[in-house]
N, C-alpha and C. Protein backbone atom coordinates (compact mmCIF):
# COMPACT_ATOMS: atom_id res chain seq x y z
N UNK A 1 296.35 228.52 202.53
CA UNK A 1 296.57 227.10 202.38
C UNK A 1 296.17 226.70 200.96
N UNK A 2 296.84 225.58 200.30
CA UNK A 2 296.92 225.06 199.16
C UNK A 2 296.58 223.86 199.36
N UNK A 3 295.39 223.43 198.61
CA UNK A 3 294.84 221.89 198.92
C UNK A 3 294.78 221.66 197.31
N UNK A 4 295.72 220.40 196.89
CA UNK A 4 295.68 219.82 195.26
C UNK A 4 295.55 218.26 196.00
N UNK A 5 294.11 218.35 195.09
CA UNK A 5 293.65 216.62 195.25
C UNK A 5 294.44 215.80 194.43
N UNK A 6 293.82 214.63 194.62
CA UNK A 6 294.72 213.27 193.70
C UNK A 6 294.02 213.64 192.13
N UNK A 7 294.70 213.50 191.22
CA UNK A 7 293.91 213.55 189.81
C UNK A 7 294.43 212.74 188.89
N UNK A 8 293.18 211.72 188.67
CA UNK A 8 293.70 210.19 187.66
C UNK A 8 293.62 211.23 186.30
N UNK A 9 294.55 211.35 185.41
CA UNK A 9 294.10 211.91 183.77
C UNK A 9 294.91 210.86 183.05
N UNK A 10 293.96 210.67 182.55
CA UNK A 10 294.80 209.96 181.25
C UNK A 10 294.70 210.08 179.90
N UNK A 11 295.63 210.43 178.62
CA UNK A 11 295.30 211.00 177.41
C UNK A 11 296.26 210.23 176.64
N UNK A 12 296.10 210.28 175.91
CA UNK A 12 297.38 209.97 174.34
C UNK A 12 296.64 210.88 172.98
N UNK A 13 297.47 210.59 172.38
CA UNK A 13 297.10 210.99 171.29
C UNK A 13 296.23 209.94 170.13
N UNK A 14 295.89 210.77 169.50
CA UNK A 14 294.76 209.62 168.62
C UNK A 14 295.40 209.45 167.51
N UNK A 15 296.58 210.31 167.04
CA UNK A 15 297.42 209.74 165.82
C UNK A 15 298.75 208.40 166.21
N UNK A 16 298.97 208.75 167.59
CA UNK A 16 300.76 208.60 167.56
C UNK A 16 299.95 207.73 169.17
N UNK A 17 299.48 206.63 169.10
CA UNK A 17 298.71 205.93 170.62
C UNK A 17 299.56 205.71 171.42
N UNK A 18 301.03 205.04 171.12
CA UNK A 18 302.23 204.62 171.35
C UNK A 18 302.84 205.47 171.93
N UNK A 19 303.00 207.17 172.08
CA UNK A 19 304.13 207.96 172.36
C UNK A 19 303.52 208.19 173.67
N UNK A 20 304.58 207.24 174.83
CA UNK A 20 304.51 207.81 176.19
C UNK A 20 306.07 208.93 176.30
N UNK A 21 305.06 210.53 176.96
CA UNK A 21 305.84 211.23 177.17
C UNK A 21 307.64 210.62 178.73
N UNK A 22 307.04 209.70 178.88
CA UNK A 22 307.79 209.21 180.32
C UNK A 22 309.26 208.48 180.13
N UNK A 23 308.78 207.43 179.19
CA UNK A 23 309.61 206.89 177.95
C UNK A 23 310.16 206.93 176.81
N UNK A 24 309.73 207.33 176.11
CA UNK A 24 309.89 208.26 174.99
C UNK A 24 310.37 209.47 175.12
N UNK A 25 310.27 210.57 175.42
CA UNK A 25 310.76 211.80 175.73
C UNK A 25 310.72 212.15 174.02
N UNK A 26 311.17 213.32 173.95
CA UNK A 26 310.54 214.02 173.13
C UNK A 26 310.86 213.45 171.60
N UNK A 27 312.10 213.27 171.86
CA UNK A 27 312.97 212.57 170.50
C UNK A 27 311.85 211.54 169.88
N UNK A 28 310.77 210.92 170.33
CA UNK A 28 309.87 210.15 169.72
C UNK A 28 308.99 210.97 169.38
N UNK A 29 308.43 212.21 168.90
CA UNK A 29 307.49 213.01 168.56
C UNK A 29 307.67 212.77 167.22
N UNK A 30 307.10 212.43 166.49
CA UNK A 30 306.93 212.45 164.84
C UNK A 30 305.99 213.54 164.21
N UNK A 31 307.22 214.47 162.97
CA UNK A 31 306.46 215.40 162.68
C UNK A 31 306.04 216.10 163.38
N UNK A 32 306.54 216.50 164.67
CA UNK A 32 305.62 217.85 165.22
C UNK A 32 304.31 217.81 165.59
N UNK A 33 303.91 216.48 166.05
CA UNK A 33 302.63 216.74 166.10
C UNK A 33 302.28 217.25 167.57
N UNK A 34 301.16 218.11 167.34
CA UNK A 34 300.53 219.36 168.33
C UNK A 34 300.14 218.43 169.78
N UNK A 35 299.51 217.28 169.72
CA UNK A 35 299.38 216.52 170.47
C UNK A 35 300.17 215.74 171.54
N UNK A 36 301.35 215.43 170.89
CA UNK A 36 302.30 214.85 171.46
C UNK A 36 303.17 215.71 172.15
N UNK A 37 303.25 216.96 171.20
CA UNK A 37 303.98 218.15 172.21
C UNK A 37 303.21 218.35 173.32
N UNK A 38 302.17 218.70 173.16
CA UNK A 38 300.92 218.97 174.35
C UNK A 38 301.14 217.72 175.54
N UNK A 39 301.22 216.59 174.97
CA UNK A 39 301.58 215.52 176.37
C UNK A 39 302.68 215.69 176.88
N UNK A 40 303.82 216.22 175.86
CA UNK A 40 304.82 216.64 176.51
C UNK A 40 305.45 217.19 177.33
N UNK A 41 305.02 218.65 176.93
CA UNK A 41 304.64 219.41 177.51
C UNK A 41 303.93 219.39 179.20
N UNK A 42 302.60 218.60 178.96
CA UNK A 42 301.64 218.55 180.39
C UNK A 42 302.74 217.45 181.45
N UNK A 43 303.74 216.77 180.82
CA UNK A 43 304.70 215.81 181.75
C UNK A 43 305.29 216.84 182.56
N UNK A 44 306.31 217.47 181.66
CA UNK A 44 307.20 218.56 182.27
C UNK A 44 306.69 219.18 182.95
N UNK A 45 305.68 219.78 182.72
CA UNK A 45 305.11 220.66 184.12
C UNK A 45 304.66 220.14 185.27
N UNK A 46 304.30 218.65 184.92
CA UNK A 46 304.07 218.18 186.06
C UNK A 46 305.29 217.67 187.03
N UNK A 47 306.40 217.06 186.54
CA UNK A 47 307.54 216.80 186.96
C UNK A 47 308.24 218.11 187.82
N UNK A 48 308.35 219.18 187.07
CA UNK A 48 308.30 220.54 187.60
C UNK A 48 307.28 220.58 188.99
N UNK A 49 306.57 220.41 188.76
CA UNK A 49 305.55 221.03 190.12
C UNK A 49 305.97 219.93 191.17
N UNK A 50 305.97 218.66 190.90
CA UNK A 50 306.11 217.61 192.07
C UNK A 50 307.72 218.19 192.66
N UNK A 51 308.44 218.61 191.92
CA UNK A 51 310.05 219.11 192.53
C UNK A 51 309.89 219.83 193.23
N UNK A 52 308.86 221.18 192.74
CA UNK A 52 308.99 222.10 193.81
C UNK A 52 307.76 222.21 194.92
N UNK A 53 307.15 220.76 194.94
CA UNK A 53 306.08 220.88 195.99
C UNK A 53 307.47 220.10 196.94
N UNK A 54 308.25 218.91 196.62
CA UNK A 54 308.98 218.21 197.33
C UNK A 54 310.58 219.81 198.04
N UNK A 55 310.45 220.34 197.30
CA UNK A 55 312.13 221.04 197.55
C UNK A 55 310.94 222.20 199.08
N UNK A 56 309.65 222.48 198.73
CA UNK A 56 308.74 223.37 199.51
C UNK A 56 308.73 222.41 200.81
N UNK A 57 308.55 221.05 201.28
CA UNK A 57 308.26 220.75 202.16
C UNK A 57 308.66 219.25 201.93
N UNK A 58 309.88 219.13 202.37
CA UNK A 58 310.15 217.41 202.04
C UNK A 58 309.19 216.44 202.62
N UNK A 59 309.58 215.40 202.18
CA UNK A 59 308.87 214.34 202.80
C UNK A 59 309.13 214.08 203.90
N UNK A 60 308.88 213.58 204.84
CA UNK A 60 309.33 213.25 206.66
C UNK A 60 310.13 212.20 206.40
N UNK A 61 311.17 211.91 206.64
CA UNK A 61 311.84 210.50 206.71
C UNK A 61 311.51 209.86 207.75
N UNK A 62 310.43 209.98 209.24
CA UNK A 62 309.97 209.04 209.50
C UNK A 62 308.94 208.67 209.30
N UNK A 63 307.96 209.10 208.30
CA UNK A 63 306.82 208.15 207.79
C UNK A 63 307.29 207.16 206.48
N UNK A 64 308.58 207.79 205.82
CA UNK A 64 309.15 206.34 205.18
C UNK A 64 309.62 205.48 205.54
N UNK A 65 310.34 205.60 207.03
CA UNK A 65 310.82 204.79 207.77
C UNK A 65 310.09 203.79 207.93
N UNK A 66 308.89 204.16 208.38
CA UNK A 66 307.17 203.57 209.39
C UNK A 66 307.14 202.48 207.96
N UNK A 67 307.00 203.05 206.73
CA UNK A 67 306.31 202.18 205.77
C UNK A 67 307.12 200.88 205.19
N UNK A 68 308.40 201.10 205.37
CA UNK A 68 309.66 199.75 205.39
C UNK A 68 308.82 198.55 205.88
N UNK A 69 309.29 197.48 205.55
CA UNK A 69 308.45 196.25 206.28
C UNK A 69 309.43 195.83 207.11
N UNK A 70 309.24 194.94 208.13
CA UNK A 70 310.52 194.29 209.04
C UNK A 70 310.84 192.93 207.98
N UNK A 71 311.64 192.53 207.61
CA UNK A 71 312.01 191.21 207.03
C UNK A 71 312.76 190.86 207.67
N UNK A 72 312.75 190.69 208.82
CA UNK A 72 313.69 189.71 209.87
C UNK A 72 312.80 188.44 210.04
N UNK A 73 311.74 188.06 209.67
CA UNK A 73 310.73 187.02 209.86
C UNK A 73 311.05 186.24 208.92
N UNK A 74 311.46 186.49 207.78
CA UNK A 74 311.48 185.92 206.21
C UNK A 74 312.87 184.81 206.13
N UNK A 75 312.48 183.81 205.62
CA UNK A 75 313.65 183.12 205.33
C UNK A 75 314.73 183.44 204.56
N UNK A 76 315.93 183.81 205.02
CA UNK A 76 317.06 184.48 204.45
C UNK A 76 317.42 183.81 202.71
N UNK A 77 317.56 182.36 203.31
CA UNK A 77 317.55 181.42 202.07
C UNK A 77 316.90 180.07 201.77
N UNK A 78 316.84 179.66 200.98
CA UNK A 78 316.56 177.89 201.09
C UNK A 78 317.56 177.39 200.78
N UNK A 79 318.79 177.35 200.41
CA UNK A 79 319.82 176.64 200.50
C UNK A 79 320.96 176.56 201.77
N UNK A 80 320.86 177.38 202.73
CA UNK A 80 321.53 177.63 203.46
C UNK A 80 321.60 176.31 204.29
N UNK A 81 320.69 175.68 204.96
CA UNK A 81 320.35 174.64 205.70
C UNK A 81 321.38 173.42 205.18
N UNK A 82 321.38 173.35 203.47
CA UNK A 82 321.90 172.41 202.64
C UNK A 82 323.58 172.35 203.16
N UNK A 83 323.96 173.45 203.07
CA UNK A 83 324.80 173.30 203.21
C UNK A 83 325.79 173.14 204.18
N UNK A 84 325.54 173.48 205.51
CA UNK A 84 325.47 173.09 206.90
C UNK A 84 325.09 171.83 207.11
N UNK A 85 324.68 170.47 206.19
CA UNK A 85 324.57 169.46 206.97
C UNK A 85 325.88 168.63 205.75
């Protein structure tokens, strides 16, 4: 068995504060810097691993089901009434 906890990390770089690997993608790396590849880098592998933890054991489609809210309670519109009288 394989147990991977939750893990908050958070980094940037101390030259380039601005370059999110998520948004940015690589084409925003200035100059090559070692840092920004390195965040780069640590995205992709992570994107990588979440694919093949998801393609290893999908998600249940009925615990996404469960987490839907009912909005049949909710008022469809506020103009609707208006226009019916």
């Amino acid at each position: 068995m394989l147990k991977l906890g939750i893990v908050k990390w958070r980094a940037k770089c101390s030259k380039h504060s601005g370059f999110d690997p998520y948004s940015d993608g690589r084409g925003a790396i200035r100059g090559g810097c070692n840092r920004c590849e390195a965040l780069m880098e640590i995205y992709e592998l992570h994107q990588k691993m979440m694919a093949l933890m998801r393609q290893f054991n999908p998600p249940d489609p009925k615990k996404s089901a469960a987490k839907k809210r009912d909005d049949s309670h909710l008022q469809e519109s506020l103009f609707d009434e208006l226009e019916n009288e």
